[in-house]
PDB file of N, CA and C in Angstrom:
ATOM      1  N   UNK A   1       0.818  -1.188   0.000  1.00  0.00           N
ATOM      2  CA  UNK A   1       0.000   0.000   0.000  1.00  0.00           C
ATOM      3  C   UNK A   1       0.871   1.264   0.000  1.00  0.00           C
ATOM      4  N   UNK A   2       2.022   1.265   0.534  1.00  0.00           N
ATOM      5  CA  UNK A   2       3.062   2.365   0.939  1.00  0.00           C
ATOM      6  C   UNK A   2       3.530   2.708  -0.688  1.00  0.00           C
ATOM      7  N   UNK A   3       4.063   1.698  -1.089  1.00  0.00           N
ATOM      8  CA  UNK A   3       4.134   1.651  -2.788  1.00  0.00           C
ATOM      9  C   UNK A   3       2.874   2.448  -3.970  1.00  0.00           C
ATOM     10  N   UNK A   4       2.243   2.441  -3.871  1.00  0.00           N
ATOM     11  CA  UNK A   4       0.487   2.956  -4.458  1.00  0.00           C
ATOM     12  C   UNK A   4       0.564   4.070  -4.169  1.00  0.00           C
ATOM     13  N   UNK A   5       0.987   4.610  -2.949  1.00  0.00           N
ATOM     14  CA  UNK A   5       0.403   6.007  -2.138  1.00  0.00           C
ATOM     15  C   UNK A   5       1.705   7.043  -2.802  1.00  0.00           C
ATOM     16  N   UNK A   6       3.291   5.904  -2.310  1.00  0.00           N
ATOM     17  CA  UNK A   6       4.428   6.893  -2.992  1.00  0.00           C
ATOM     18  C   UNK A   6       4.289   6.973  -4.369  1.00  0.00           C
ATOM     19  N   UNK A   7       3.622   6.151  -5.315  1.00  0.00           N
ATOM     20  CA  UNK A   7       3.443   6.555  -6.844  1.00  0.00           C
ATOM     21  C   UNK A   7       2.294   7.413  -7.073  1.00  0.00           C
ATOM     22  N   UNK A   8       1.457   7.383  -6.173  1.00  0.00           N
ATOM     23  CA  UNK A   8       0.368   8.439  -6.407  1.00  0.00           C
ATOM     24  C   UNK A   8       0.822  10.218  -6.274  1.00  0.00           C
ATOM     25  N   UNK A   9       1.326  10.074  -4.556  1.00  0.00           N
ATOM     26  CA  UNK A   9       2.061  11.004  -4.370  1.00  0.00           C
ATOM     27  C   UNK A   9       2.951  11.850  -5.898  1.00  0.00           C
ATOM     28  N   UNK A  10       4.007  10.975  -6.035  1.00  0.00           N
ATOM     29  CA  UNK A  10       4.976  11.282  -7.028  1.00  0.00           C
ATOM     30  C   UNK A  10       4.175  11.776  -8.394  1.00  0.00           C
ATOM     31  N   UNK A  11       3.099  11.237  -8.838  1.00  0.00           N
ATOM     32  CA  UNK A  11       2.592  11.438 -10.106  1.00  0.00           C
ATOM     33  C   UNK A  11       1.578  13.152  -9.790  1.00  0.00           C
ATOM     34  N   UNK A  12       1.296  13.278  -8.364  1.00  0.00           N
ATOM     35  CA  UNK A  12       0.394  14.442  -8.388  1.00  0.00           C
ATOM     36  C   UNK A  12       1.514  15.545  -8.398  1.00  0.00           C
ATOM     37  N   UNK A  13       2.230  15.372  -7.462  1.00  0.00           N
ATOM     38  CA  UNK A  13       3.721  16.374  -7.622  1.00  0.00           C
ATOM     39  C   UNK A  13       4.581  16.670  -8.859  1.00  0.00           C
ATOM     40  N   UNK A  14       4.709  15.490  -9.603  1.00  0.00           N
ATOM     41  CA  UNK A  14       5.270  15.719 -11.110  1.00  0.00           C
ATOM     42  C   UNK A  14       4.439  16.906 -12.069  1.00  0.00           C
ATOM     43  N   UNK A  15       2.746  16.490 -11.725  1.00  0.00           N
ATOM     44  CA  UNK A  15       1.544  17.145 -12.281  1.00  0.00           C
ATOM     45  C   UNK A  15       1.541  18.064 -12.558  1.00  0.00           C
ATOM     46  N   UNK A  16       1.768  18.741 -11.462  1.00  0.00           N
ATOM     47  CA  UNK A  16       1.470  19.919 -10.678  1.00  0.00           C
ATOM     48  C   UNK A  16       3.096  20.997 -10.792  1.00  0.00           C
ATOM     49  N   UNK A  17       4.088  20.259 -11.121  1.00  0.00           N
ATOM     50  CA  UNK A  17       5.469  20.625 -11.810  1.00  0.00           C
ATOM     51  C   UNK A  17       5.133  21.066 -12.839  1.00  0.00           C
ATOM     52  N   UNK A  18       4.867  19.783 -13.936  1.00  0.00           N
ATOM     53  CA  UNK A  18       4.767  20.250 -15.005  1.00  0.00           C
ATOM     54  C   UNK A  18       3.510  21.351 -15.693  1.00  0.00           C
ATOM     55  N   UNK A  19       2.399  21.487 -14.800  1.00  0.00           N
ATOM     56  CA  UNK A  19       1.128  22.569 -15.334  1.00  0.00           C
ATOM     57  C   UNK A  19       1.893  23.894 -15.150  1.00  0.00           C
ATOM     58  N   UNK A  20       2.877  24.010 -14.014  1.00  0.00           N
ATOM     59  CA  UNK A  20       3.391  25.433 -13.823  1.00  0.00           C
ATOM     60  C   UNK A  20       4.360  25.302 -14.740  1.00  0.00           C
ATOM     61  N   UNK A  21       5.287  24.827 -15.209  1.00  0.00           N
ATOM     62  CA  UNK A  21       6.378  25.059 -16.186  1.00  0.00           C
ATOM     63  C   UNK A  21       5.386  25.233 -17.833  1.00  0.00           C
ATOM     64  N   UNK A  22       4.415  24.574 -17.623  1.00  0.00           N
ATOM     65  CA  UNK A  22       3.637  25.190 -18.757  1.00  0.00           C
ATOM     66  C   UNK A  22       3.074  25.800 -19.062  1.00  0.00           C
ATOM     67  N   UNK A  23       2.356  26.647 -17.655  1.00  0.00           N
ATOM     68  CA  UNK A  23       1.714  28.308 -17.357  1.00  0.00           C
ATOM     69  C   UNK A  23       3.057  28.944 -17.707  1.00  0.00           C
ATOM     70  N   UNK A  24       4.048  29.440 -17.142  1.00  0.00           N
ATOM     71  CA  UNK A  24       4.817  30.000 -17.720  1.00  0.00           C
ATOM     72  C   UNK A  24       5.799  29.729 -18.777  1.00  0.00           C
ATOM     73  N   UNK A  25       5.909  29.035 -19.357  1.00  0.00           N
ATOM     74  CA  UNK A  25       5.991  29.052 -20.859  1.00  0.00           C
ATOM     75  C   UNK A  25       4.678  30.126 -21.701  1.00  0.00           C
ATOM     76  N   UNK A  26       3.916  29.612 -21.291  1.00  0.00           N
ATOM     77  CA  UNK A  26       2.939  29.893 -22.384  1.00  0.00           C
ATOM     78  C   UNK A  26       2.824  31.725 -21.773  1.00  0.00           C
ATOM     79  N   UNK A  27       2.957  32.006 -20.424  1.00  0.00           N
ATOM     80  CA  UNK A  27       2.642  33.395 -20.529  1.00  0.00           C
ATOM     81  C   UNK A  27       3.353  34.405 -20.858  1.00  0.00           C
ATOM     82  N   UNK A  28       4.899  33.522 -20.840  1.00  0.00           N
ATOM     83  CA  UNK A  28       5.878  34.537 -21.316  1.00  0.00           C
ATOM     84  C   UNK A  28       6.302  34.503 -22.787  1.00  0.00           C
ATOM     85  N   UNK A  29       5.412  35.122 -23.546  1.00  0.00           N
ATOM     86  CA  UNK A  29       5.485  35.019 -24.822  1.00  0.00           C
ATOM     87  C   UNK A  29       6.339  35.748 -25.525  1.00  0.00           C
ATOM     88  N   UNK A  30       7.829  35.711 -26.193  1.00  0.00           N
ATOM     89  CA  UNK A  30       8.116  36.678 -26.861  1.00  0.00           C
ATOM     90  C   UNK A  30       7.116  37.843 -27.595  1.00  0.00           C
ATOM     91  N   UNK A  31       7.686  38.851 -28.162  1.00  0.00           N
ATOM     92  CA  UNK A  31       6.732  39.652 -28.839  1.00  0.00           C
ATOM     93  C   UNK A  31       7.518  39.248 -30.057  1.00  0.00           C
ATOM     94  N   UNK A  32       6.248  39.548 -31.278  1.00  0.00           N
ATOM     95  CA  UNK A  32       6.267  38.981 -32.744  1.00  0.00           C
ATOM     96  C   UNK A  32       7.061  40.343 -32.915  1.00  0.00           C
ATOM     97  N   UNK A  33       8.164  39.736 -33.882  1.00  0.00           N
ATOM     98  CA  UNK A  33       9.169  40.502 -34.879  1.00  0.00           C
ATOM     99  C   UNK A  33       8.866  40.503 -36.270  1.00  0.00           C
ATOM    100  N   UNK A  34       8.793  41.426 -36.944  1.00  0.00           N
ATOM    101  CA  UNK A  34       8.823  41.227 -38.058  1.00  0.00           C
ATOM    102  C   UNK A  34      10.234  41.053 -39.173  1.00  0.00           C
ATOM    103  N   UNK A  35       9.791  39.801 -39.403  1.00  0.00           N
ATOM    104  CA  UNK A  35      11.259  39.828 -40.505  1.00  0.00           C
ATOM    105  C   UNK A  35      11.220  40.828 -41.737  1.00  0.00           C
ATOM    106  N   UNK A  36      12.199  41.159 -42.370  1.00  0.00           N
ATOM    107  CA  UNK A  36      11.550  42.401 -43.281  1.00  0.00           C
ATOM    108  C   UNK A  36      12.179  41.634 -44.995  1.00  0.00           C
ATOM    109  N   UNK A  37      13.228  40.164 -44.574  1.00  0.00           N
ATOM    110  CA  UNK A  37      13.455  39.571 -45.813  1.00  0.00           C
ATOM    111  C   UNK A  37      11.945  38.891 -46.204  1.00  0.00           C
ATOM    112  N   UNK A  38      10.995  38.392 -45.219  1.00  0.00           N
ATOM    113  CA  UNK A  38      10.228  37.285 -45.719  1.00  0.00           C
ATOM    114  C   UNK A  38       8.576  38.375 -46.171  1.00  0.00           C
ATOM    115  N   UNK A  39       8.705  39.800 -45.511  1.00  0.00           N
ATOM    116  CA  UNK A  39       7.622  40.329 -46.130  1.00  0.00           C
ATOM    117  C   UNK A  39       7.970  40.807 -47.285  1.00  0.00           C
ATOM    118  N   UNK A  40       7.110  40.521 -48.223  1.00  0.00           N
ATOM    119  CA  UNK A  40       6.966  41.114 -50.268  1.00  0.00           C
ATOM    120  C   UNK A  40       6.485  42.529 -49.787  1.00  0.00           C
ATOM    121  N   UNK A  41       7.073  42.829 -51.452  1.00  0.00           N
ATOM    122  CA  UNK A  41       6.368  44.258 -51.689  1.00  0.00           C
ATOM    123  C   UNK A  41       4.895  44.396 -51.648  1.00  0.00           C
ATOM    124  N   UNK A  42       3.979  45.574 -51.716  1.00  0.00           N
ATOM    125  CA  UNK A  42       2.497  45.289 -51.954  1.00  0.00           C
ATOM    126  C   UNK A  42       2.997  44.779 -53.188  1.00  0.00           C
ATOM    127  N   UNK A  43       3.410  45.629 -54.408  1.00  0.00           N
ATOM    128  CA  UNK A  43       3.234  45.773 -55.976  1.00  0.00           C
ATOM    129  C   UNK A  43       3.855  44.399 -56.376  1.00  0.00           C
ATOM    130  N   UNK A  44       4.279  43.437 -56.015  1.00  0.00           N
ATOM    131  CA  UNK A  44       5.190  42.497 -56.513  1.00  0.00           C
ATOM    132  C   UNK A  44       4.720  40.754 -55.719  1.00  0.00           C
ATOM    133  N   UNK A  45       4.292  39.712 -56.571  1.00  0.00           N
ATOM    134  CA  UNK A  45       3.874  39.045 -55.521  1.00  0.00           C
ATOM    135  C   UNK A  45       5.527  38.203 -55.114  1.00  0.00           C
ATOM    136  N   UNK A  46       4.637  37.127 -54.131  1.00  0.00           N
ATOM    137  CA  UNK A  46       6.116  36.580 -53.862  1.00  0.00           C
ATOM    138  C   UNK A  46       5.570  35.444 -53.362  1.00  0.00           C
ATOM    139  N   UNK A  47       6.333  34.288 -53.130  1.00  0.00           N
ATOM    140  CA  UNK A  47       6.121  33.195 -53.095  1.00  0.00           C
ATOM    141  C   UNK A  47       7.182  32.516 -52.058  1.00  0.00           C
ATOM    142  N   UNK A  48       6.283  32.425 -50.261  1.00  0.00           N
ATOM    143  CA  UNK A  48       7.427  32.177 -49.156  1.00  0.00           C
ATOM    144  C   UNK A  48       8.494  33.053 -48.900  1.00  0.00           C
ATOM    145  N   UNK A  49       8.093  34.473 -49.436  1.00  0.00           N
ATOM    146  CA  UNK A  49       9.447  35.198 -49.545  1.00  0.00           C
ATOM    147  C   UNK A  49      10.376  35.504 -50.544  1.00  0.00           C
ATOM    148  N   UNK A  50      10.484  34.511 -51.831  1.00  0.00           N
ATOM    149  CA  UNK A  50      10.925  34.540 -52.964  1.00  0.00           C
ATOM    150  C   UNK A  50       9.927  35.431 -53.883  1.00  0.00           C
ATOM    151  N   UNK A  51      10.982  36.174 -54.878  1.00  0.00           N
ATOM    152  CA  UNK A  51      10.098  36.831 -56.201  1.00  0.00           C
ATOM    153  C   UNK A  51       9.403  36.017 -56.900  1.00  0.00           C
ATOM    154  N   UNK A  52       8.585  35.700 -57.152  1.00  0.00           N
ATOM    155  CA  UNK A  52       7.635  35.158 -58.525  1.00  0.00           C
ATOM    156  C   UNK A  52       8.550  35.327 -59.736  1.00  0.00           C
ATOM    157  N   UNK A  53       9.068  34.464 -60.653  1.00  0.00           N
ATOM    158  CA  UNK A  53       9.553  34.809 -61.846  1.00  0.00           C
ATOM    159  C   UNK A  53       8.117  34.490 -63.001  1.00  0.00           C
ATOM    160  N   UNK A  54       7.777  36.030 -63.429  1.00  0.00           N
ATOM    161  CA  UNK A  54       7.035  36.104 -64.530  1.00  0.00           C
ATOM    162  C   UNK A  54       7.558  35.712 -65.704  1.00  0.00           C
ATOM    163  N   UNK A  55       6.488  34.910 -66.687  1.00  0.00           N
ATOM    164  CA  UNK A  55       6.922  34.720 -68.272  1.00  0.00           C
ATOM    165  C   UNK A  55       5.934  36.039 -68.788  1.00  0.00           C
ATOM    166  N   UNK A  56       7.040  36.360 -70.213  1.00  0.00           N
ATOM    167  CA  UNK A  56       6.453  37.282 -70.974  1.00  0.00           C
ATOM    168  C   UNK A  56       5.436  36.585 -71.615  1.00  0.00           C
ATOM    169  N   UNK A  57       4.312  38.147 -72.037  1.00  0.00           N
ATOM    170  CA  UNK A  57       3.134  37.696 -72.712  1.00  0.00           C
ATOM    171  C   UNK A  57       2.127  36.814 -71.625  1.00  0.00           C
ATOM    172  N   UNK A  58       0.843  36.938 -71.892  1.00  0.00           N
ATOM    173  CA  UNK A  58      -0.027  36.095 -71.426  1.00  0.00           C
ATOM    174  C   UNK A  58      -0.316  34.869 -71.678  1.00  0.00           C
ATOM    175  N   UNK A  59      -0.277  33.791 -70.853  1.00  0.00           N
ATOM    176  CA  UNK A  59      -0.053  32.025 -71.131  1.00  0.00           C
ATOM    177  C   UNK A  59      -1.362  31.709 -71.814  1.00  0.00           C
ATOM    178  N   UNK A  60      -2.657  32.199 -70.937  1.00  0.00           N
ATOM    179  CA  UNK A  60      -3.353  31.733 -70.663  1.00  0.00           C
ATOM    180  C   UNK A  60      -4.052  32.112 -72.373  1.00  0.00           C
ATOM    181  N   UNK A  61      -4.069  33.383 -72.697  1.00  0.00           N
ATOM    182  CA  UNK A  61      -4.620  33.523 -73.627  1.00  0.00           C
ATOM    183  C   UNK A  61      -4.500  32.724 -75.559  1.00  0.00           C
ATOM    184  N   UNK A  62      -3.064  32.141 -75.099  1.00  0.00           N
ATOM    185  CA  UNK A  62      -2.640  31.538 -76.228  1.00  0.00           C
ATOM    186  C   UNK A  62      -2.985  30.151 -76.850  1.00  0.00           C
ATOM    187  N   UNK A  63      -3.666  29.522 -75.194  1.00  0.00           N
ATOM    188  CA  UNK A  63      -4.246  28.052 -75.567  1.00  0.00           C
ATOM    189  C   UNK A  63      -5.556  28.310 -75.059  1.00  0.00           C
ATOM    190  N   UNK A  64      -6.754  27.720 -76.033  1.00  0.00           N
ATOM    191  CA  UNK A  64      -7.912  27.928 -75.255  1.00  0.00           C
ATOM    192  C   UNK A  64      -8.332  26.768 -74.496  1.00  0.00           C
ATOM    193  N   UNK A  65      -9.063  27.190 -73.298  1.00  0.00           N
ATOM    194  CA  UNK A  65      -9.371  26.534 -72.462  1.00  0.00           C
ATOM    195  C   UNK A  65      -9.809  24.996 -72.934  1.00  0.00           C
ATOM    196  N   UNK A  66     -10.739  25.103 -73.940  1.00  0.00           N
ATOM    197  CA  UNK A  66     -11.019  23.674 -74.292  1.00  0.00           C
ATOM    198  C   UNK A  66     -10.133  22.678 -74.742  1.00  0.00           C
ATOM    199  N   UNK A  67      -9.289  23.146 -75.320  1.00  0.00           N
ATOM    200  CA  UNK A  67      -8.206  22.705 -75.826  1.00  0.00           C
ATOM    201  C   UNK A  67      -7.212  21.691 -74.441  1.00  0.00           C
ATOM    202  N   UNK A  68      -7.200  22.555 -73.256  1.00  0.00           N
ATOM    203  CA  UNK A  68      -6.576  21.763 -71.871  1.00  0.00           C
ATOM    204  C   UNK A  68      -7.534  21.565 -71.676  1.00  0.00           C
ATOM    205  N   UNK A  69      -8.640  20.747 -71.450  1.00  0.00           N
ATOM    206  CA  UNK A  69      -9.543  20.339 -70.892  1.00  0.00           C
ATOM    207  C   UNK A  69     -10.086  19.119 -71.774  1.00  0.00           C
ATOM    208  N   UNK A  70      -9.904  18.739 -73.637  1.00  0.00           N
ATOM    209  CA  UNK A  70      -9.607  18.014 -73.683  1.00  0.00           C
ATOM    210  C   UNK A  70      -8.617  17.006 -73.901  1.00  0.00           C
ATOM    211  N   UNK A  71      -7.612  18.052 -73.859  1.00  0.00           N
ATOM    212  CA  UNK A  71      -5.800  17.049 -73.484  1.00  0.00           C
ATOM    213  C   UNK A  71      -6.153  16.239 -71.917  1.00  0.00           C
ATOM    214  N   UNK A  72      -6.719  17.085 -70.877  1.00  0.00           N
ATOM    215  CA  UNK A  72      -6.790  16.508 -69.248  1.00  0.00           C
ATOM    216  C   UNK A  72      -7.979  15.308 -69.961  1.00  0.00           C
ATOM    217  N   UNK A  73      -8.966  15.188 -70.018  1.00  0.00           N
ATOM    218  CA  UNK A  73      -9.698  14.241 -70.374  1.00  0.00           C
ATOM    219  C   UNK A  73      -9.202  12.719 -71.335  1.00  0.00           C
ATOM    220  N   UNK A  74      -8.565  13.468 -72.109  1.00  0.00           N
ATOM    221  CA  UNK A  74      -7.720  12.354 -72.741  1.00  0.00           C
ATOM    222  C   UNK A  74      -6.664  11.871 -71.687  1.00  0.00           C
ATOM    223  N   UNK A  75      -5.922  12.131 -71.143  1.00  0.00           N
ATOM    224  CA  UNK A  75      -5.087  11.570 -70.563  1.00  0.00           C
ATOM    225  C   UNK A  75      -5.648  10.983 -69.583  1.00  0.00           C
ATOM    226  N   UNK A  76      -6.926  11.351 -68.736  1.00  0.00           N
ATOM    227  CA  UNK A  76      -7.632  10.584 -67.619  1.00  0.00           C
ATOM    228  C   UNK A  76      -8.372   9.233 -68.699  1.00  0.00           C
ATOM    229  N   UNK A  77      -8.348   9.675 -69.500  1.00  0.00           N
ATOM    230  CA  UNK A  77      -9.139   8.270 -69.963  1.00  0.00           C
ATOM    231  C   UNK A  77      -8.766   6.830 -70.262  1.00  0.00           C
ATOM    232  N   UNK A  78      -6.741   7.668 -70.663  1.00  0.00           N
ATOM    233  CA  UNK A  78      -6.079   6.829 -70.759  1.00  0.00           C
ATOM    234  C   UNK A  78      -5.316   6.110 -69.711  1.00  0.00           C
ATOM    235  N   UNK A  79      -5.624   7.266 -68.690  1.00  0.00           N
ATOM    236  CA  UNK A  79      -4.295   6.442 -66.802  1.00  0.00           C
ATOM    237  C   UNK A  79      -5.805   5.280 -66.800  1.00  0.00           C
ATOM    238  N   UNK A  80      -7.062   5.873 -67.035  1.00  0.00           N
ATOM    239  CA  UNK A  80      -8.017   4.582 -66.374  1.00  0.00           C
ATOM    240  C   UNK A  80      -8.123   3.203 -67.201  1.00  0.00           C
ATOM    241  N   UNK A  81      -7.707   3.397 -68.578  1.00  0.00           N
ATOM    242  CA  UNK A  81      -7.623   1.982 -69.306  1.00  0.00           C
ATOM    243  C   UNK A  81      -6.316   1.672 -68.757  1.00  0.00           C
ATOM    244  N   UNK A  82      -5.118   1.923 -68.257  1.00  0.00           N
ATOM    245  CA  UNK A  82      -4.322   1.634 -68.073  1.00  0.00           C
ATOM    246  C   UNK A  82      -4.378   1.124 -66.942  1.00  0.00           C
ATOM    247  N   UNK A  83      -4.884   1.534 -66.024  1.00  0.00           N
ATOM    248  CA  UNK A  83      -5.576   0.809 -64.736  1.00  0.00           C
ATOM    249  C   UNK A  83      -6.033  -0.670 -64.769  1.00  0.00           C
ATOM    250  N   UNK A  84      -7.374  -0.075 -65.505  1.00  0.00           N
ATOM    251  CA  UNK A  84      -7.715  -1.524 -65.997  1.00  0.00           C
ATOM    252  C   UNK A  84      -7.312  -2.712 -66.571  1.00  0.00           C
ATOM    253  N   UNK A  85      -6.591  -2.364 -67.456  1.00  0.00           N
ATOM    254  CA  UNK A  85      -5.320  -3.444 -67.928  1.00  0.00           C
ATOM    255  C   UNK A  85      -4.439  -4.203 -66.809  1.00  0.00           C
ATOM    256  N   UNK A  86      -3.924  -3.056 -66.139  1.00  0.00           N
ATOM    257  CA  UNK A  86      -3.722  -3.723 -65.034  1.00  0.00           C
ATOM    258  C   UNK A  86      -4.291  -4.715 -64.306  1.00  0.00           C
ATOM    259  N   UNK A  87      -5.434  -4.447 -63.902  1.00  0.00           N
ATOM    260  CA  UNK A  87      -6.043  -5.269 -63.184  1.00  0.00           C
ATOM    261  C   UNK A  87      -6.456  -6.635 -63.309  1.00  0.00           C
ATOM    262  N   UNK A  88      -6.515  -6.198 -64.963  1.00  0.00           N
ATOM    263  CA  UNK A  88      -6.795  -7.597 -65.837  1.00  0.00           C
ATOM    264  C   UNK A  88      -5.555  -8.773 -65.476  1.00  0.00           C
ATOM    265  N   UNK A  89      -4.134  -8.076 -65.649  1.00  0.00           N
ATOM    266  CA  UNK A  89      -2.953  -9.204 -65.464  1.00  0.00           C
ATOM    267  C   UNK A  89      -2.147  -8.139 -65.195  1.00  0.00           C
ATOM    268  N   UNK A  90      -2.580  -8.410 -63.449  1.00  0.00           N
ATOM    269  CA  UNK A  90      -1.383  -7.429 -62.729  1.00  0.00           C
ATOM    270  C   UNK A  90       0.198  -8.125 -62.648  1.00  0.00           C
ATOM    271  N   UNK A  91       1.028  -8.073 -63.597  1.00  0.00           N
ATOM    272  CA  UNK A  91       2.579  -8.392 -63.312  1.00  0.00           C
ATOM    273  C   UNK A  91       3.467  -6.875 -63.277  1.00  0.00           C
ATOM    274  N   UNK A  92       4.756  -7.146 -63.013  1.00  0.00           N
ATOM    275  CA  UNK A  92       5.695  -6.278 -62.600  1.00  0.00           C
ATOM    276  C   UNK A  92       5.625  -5.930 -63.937  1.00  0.00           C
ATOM    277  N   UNK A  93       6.004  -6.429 -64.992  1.00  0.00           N
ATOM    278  CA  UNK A  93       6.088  -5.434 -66.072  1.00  0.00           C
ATOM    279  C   UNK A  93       5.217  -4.514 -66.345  1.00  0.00           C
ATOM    280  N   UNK A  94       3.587  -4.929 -66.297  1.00  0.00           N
ATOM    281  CA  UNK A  94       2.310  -4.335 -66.713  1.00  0.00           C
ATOM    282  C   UNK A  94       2.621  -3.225 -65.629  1.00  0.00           C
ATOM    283  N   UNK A  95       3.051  -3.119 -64.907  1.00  0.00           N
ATOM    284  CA  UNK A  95       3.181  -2.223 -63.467  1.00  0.00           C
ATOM    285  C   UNK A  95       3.898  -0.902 -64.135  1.00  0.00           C
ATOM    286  N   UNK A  96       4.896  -1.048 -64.829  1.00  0.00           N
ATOM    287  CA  UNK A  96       6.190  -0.415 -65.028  1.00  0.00           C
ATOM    288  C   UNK A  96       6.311   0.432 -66.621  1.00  0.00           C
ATOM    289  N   UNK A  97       5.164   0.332 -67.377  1.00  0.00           N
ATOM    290  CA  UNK A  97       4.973   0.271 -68.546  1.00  0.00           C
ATOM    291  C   UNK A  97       4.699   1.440 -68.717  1.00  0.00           C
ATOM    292  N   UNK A  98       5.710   2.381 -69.850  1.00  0.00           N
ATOM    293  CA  UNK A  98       5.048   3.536 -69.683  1.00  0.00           C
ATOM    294  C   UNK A  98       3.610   4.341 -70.694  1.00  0.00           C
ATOM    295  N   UNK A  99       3.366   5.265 -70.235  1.00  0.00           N
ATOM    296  CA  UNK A  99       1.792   5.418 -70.600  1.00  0.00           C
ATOM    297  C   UNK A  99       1.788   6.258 -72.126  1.00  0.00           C
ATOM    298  N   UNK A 100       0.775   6.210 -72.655  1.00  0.00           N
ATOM    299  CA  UNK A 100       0.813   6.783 -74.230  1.00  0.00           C
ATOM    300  C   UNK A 100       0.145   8.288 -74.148  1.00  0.00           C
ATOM    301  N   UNK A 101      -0.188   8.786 -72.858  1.00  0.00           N
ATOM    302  CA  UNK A 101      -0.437  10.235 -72.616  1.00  0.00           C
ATOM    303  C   UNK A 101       0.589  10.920 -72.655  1.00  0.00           C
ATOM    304  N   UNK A 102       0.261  11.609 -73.741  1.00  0.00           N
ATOM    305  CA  UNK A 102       1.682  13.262 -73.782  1.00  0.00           C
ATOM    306  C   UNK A 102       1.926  14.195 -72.750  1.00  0.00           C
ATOM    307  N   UNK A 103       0.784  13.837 -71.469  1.00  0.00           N
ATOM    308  CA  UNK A 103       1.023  14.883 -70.657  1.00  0.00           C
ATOM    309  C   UNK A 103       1.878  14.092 -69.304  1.00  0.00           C
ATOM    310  N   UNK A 104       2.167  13.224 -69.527  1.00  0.00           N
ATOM    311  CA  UNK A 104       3.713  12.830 -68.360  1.00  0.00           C
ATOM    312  C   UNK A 104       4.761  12.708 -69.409  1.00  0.00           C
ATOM    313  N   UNK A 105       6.104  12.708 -68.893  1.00  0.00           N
ATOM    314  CA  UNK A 105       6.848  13.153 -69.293  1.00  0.00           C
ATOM    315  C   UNK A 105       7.727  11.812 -69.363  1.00  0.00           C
TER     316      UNK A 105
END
């Protein structure tokens, strides 16, 4: 019983250690610094702190949307027959085989 009481003891005292070492931690908070490398300009975006490197001309306007949308469709149509094949006769080679979509590399 002496055993029970000294581990009880010991575990409320440890407790009661550690809630105060964690009241003050937590109340003594540094004050926030501002780093002045990781804030961007307004006018300039940035990325984690790094400049954005812009391409000339507008991307977006040169391919029309439908055009990526049915390249993405084609290529989903093809990872899912490729799937399926798989499944049909899953071996290491069929595994490893590369795909007839232009959009992996």
């Amino acid at each position: 019983m002496t055993l029970v009481l000294t581990l009880v003891g010991l575990s409320v005292v440890l407790t009661f250690v550690s809630a105060v070492l964690l009241a003050s931690v937590l109340r003594d908070e540094p004050p926030e610094r501002s780093n002045p490398r990781i804030q961007p300009d307004a006018g300039r975006p940035a990325f984690f702190g790094y400049d954005v490197p812009r391409r000339r001309g507008n991307t977006a306007s040169t391919v029309p949307v439908e055009v990526l949308l049915l390249q993405l469709e084609r290529h989903v149509r093809l990872e899912h027959a490729a799937a399926e094949s798989f499944h049909l006769s899953p071996t290491a080679a069929a595994l490893h085989m590369p795909t007839a979509s232009p959009l992996i590399h």
